[in-house]
C-alpha atoms as a PDB file:
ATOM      1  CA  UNK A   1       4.072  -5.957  35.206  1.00  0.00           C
ATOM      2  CA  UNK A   2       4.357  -9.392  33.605  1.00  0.00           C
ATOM      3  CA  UNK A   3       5.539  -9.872  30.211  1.00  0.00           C
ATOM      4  CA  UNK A   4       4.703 -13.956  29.225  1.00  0.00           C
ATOM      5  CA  UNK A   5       7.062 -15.778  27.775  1.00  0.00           C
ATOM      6  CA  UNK A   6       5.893 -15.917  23.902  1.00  0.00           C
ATOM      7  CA  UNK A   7       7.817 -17.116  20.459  1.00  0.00           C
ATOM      8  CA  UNK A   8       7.009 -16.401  16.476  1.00  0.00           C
ATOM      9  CA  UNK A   9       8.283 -15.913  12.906  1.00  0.00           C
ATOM     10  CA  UNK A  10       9.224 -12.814  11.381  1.00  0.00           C
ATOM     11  CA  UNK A  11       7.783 -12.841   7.403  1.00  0.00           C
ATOM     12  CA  UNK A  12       6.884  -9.823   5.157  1.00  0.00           C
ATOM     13  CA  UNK A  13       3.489 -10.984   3.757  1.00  0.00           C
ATOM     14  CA  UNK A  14       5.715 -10.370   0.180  1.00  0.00           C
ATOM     15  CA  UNK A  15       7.699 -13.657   0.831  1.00  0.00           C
ATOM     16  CA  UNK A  16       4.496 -15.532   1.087  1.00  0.00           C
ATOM     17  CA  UNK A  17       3.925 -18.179  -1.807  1.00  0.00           C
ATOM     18  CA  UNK A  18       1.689 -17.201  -5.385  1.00  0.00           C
ATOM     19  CA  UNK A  19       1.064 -16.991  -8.297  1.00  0.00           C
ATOM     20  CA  UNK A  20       1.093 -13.777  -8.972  1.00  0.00           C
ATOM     21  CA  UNK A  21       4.546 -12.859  -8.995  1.00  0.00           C
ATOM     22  CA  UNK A  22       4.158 -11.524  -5.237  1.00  0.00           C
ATOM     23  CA  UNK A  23       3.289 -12.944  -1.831  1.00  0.00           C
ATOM     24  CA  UNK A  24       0.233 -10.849  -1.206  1.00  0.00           C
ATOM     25  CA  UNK A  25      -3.126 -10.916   1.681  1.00  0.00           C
ATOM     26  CA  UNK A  26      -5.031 -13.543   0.099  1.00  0.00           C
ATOM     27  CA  UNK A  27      -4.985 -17.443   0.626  1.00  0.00           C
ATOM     28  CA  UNK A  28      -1.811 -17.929   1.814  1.00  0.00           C
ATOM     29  CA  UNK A  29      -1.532 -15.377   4.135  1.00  0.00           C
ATOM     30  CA  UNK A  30      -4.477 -17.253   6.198  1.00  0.00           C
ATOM     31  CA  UNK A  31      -2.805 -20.542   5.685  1.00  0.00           C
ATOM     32  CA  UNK A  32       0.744 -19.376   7.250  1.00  0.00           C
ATOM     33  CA  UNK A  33      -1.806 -17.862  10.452  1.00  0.00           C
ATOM     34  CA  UNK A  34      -2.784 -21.575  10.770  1.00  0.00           C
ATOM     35  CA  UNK A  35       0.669 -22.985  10.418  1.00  0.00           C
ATOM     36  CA  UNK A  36       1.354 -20.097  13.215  1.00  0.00           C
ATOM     37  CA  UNK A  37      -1.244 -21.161  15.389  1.00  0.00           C
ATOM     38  CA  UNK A  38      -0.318 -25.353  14.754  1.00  0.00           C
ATOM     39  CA  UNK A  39       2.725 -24.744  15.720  1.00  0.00           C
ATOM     40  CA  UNK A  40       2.376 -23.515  19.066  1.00  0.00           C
ATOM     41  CA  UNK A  41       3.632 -19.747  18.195  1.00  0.00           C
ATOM     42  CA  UNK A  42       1.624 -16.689  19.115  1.00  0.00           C
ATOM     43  CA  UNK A  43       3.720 -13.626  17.283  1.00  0.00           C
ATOM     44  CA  UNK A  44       3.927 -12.788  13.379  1.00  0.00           C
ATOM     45  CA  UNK A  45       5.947  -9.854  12.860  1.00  0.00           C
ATOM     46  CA  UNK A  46       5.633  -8.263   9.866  1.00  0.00           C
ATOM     47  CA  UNK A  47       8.243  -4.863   8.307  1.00  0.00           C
ATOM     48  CA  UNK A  48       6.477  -2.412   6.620  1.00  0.00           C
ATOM     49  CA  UNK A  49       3.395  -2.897   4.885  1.00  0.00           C
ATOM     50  CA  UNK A  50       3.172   1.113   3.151  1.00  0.00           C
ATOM     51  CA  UNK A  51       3.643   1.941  -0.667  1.00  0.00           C
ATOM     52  CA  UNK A  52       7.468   1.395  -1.473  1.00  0.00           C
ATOM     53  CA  UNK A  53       9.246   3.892  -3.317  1.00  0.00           C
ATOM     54  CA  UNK A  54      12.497   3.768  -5.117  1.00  0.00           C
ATOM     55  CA  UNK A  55      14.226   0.194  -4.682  1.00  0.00           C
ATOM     56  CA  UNK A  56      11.482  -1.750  -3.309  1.00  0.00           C
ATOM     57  CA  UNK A  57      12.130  -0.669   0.188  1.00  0.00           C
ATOM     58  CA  UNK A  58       9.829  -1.035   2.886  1.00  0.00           C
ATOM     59  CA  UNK A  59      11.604   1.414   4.922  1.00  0.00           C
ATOM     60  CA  UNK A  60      11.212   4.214   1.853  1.00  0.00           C
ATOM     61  CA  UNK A  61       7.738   4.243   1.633  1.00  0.00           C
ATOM     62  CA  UNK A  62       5.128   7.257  -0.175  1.00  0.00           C
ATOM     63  CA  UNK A  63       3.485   7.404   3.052  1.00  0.00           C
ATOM     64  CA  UNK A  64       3.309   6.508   6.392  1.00  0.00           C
ATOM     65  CA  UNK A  65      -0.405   5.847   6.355  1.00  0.00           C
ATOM     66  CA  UNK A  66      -1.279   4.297   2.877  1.00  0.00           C
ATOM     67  CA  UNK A  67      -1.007   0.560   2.586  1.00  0.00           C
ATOM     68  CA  UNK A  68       1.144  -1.279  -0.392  1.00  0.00           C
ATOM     69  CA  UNK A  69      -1.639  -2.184  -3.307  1.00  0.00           C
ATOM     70  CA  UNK A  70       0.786  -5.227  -4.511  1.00  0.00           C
ATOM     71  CA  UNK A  71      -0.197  -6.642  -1.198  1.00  0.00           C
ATOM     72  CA  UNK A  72      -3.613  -6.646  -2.757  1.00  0.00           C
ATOM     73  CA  UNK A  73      -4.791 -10.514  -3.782  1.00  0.00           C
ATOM     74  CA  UNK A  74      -6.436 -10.754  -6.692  1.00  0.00           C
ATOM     75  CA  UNK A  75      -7.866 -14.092  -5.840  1.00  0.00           C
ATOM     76  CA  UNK A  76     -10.051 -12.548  -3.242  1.00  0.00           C
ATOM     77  CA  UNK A  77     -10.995  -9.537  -5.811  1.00  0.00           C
ATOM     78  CA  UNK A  78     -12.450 -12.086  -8.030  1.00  0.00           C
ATOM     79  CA  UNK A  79     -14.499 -12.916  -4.472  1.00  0.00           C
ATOM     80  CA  UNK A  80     -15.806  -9.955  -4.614  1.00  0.00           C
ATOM     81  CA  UNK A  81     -16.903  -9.641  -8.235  1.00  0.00           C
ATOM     82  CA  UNK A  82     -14.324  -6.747  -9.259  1.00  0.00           C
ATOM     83  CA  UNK A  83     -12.393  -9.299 -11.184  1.00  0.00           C
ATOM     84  CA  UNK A  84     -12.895 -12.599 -13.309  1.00  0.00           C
ATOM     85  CA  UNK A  85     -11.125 -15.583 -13.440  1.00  0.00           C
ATOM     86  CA  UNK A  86     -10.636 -14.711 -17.398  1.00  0.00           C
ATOM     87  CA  UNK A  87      -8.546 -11.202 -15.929  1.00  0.00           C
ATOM     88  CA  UNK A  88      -5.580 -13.770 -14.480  1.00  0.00           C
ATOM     89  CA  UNK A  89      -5.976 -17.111 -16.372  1.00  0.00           C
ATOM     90  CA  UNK A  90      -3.407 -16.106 -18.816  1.00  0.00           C
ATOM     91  CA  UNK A  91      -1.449 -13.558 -16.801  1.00  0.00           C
ATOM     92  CA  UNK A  92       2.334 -13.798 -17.141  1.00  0.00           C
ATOM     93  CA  UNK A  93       4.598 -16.624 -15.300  1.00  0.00           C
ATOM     94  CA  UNK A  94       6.678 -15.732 -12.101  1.00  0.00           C
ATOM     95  CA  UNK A  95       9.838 -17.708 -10.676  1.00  0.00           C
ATOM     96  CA  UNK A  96       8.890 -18.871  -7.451  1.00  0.00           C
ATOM     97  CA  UNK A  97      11.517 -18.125  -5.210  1.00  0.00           C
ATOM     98  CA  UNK A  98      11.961 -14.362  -6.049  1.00  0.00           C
ATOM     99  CA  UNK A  99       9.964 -11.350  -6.568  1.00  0.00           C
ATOM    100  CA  UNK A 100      10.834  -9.698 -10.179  1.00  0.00           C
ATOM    101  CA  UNK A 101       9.458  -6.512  -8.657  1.00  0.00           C
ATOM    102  CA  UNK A 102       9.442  -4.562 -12.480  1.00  0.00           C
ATOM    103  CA  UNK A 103       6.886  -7.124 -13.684  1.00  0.00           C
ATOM    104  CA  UNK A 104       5.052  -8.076 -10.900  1.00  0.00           C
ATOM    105  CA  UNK A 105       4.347  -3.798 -10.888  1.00  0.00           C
ATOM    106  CA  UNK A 106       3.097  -3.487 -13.932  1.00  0.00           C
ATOM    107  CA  UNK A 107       1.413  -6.637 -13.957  1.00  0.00           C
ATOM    108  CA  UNK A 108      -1.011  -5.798 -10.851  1.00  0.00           C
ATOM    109  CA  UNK A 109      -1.171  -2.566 -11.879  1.00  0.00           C
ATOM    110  CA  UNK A 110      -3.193  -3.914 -14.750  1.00  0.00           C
ATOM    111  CA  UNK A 111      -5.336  -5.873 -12.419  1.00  0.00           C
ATOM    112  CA  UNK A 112      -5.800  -3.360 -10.182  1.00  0.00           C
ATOM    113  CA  UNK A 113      -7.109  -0.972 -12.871  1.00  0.00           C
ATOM    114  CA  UNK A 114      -9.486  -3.576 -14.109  1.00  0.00           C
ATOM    115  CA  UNK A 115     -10.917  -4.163 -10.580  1.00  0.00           C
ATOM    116  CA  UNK A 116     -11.543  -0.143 -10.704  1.00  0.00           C
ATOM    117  CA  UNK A 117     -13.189   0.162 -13.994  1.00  0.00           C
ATOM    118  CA  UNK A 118     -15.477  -3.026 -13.100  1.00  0.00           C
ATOM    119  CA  UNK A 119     -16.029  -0.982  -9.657  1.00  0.00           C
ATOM    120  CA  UNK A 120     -17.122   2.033 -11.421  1.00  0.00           C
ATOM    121  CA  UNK A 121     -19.439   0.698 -13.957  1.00  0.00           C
ATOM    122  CA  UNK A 122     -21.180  -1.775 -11.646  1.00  0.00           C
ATOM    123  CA  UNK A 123     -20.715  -1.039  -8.196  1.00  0.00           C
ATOM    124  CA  UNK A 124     -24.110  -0.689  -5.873  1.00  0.00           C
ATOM    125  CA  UNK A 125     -25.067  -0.606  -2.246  1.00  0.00           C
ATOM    126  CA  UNK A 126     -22.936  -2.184   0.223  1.00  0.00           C
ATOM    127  CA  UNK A 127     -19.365  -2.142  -1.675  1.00  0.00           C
ATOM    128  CA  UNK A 128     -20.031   1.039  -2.733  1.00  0.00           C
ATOM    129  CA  UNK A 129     -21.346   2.617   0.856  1.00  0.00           C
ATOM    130  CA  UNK A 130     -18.244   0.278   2.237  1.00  0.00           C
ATOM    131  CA  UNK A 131     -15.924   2.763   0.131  1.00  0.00           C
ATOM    132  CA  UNK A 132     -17.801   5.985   0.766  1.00  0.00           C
ATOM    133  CA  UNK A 133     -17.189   5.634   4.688  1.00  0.00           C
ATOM    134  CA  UNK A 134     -13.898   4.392   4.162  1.00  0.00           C
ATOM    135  CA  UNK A 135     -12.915   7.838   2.495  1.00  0.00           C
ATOM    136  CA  UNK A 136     -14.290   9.632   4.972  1.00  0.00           C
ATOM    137  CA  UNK A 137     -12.897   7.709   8.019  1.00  0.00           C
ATOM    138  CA  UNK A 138      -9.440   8.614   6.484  1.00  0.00           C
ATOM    139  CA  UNK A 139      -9.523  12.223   4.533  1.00  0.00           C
ATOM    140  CA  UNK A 140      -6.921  13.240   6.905  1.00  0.00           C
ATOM    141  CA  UNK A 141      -4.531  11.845   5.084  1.00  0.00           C
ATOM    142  CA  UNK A 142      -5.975   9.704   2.162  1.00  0.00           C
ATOM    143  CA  UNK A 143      -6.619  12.967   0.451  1.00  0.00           C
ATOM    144  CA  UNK A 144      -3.220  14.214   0.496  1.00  0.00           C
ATOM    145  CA  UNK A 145      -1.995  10.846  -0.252  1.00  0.00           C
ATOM    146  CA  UNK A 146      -4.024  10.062  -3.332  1.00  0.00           C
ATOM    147  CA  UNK A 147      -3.747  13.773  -4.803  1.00  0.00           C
ATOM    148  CA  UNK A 148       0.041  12.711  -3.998  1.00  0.00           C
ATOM    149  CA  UNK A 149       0.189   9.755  -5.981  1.00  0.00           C
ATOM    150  CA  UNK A 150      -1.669  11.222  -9.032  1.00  0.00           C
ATOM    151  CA  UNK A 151       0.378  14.251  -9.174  1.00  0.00           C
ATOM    152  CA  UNK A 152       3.854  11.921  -8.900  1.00  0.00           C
ATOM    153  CA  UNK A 153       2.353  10.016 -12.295  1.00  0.00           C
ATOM    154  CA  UNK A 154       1.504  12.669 -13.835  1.00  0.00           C
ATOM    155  CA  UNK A 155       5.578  13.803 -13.232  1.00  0.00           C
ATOM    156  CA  UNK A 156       6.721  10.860 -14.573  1.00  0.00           C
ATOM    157  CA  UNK A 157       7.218   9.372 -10.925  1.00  0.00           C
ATOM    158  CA  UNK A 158      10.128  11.763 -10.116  1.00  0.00           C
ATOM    159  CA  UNK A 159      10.178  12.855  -6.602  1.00  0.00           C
ATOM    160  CA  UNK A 160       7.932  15.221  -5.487  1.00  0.00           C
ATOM    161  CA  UNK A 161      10.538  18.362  -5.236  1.00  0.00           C
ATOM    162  CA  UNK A 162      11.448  17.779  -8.941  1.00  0.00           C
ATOM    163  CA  UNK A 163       7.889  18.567  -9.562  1.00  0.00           C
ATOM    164  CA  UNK A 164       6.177  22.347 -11.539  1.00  0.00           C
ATOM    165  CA  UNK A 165       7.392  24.735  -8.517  1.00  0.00           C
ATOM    166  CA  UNK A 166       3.642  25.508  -8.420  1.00  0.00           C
ATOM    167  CA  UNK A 167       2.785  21.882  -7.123  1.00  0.00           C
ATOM    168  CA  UNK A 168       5.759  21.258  -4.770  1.00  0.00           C
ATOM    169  CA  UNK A 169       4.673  24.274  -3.518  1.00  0.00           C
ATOM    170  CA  UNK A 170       1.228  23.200  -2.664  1.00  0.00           C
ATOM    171  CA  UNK A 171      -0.220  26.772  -3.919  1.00  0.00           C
ATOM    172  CA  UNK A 172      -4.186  26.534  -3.582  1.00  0.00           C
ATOM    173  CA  UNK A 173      -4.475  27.266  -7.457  1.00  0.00           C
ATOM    174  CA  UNK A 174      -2.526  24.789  -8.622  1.00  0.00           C
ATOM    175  CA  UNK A 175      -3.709  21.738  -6.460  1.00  0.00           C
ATOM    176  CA  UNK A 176      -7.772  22.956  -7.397  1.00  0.00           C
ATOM    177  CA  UNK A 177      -6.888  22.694 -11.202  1.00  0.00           C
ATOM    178  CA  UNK A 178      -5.084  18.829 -10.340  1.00  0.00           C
ATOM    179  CA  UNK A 179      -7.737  17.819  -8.263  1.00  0.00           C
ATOM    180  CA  UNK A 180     -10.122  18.802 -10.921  1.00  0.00           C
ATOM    181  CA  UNK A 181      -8.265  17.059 -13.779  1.00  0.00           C
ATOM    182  CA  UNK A 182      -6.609  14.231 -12.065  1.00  0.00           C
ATOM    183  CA  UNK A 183     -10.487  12.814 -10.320  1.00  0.00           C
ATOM    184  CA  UNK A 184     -10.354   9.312 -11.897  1.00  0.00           C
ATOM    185  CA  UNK A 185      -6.656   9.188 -11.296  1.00  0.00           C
ATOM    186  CA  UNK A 186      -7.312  10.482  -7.184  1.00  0.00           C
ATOM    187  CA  UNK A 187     -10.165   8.247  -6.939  1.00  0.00           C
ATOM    188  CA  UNK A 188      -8.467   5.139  -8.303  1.00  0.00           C
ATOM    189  CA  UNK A 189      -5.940   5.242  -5.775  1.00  0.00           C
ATOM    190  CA  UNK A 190      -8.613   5.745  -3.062  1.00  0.00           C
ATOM    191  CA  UNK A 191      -9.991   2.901  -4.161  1.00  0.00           C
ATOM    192  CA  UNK A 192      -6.417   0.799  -4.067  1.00  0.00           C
ATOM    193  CA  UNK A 193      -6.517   1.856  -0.597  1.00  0.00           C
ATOM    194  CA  UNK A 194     -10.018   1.037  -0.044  1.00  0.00           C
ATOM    195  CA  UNK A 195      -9.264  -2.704  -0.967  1.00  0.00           C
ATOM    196  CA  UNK A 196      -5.743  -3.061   1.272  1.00  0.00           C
ATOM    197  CA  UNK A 197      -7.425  -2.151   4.363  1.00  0.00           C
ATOM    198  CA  UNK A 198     -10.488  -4.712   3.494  1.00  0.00           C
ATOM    199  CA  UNK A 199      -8.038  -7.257   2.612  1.00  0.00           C
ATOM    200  CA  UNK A 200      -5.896  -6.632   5.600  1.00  0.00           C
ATOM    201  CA  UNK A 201      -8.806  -6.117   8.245  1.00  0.00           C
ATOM    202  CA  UNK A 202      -9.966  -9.554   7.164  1.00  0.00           C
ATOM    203  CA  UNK A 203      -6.373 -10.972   7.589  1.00  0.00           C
ATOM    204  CA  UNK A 204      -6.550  -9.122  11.129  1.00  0.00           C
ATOM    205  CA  UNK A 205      -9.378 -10.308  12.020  1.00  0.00           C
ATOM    206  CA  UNK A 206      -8.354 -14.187  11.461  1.00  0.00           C
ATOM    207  CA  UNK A 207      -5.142 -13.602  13.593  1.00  0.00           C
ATOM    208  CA  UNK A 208      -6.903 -12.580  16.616  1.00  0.00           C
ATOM    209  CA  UNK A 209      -9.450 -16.015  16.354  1.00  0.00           C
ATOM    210  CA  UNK A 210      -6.518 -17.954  15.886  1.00  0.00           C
ATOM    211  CA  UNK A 211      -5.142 -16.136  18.978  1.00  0.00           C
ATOM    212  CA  UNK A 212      -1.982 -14.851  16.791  1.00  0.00           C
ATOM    213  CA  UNK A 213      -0.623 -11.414  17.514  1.00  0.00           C
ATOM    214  CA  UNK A 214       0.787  -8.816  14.900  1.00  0.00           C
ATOM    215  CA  UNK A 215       3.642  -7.236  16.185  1.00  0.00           C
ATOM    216  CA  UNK A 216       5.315  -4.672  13.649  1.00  0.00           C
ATOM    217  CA  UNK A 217       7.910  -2.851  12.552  1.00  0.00           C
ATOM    218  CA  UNK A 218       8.735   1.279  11.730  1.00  0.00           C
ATOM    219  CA  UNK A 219      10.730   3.236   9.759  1.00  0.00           C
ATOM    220  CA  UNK A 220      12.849   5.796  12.114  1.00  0.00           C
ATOM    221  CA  UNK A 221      12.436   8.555   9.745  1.00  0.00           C
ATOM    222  CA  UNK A 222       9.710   9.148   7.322  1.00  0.00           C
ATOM    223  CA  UNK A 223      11.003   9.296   3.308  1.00  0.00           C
ATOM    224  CA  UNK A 224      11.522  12.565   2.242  1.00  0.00           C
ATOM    225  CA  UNK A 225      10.098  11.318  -1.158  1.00  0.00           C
ATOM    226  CA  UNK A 226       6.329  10.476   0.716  1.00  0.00           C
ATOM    227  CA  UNK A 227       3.185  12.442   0.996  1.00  0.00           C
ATOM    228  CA  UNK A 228       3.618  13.829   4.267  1.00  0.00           C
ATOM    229  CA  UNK A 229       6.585  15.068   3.772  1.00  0.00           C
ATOM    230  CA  UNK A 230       5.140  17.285   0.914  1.00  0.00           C
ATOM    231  CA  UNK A 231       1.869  17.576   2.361  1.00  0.00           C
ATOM    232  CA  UNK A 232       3.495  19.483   5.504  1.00  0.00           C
ATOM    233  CA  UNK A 233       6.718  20.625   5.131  1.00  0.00           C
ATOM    234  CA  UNK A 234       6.792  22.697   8.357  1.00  0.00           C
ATOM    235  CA  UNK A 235       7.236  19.762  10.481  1.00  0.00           C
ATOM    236  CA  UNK A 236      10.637  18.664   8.327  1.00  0.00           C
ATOM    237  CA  UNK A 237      14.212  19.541   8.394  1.00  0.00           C
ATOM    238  CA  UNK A 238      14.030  21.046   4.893  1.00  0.00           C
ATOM    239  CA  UNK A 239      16.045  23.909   3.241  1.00  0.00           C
ATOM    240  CA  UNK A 240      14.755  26.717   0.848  1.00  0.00           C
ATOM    241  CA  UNK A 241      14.964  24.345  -2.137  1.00  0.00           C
ATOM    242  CA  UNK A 242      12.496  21.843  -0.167  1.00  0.00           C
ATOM    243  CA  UNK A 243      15.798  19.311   0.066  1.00  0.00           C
ATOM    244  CA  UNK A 244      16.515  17.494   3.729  1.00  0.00           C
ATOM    245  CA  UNK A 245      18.937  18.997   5.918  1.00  0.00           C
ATOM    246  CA  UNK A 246      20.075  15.855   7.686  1.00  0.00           C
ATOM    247  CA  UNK A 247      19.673  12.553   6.142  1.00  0.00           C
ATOM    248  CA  UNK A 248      20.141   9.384   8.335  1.00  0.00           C
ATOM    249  CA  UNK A 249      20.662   5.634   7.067  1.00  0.00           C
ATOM    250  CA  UNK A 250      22.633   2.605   8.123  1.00  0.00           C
ATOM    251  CA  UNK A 251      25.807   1.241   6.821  1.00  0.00           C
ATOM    252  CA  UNK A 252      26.066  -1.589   3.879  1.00  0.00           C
ATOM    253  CA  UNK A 253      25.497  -5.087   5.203  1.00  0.00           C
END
């Protein structure tokens, strides 16, 4: 078998330059592919792209699936109608050389919701067919995952064995009557979803024309803390109380 000699850069797509408080899949994310492909390399590796948890971590994420919505670039949601250039023209100022990750949460958050509500009240044919088959080309696990995320705000983001017994539990009852009053809240985050994997296809897409490969990178053990840990708990090391028998980690740099 032969392996070709080939070189790159390891950079999380969150060290990338903007304005927005967060390096993200918009603009700049293209223009480092070029500076990849100018300079004669052939590998970006990225960490982690999933929804981080508690600390920031890439490596503690809410799902192994789900993508990270601050990875979403606004720039290119104004691109595609679901924002205007009103929504960030007076949006907060950012120190460029490190991510405030408090801030920079709640202030896409507030972009992000704004990009729903537009997509709600206006969106027709194509965007709107793009999301329905989206859903359905990943119910087995964007359901879990967005009923996951609802239920965790709705908790006041405490972990998910914290939670009413009756929804760490995952009794049928109790998850009808959530899915039933948490829609907007389960459909928003579809919808977060929806616009990562656009966003990141696109970026995907560019990489292979420019003849750049994406090699990654993998958590050894999935959070306890994530979707699919609550969504099956058969498959976990997990005592009565729904807490982790073993829990492995590394050392302090």
């Amino acid at each position: 078998m032969s392996f070709p000699r080939a070189s790159g850069i390891l950079l999380h797509p969150t060290s990338l330059p903007e304005r927005f408080g967060i390096g993200d899949l918009g603009d700049e994310a293209f223009a480092f592919v070029d500076f990849l492909a100018a300079s004669g390399q052939s590998l970006w590796q990225v960490l982690p792209l999933g929804p981080t948890g508690y600390g920031d971590s890439p490596y503690q994420c809410f799902s192994a699936f789900a993508g990270n919505a601050l990875l979403i670039s606004p720039t290119r949601l104004i691109e595609e109608g679901l924002l205007s250039n009103d929504d960030i023209s007076n949006g907060p100022r950012f120190r460029p050389s490190r991510v405030d990750f408090g801030p920079v949460i709640d202030y896409k958050k507030t972009l992000l919701e704004k990009a729903f509500d537009n997509f709600r009240r206006s969106a027709q044919g194509a965007l709107r067919t793009e999301f329905i088959h989206f859903c359905q080309a990943r119910d087995w696990w964007l359901e879990d995952y967005a009923l996951f995320r609802a239920l965790k705000d709705a908790h006041g983001g405490v972990a998910w064995t914290d939670w009413e017994p009756r929804f760490a539990a995952r009794e049928a009852g109790a998850l009808a009557s959530a899915r039933e009053a948490l829609l907007d809240r389960i459909e928003a985050e579809k919808f977060f979803q929806f616009l990562f994997f656009k966003q990141w296809s696109a970026l995907k897409a560019y990489c292979r024309e420019r003849q750049i490969r994406i090699i990654g990178d993998a958590p050894i053990f999935v959070a306890c803390d994530s979707a699919d840990v609550w969504a099956q708990p058969e498959m976990f090391k997990l005592d009565r109380r729904r807490q982790p028998i073993v829990v492995a980690g590394v050392t302090p740099d």
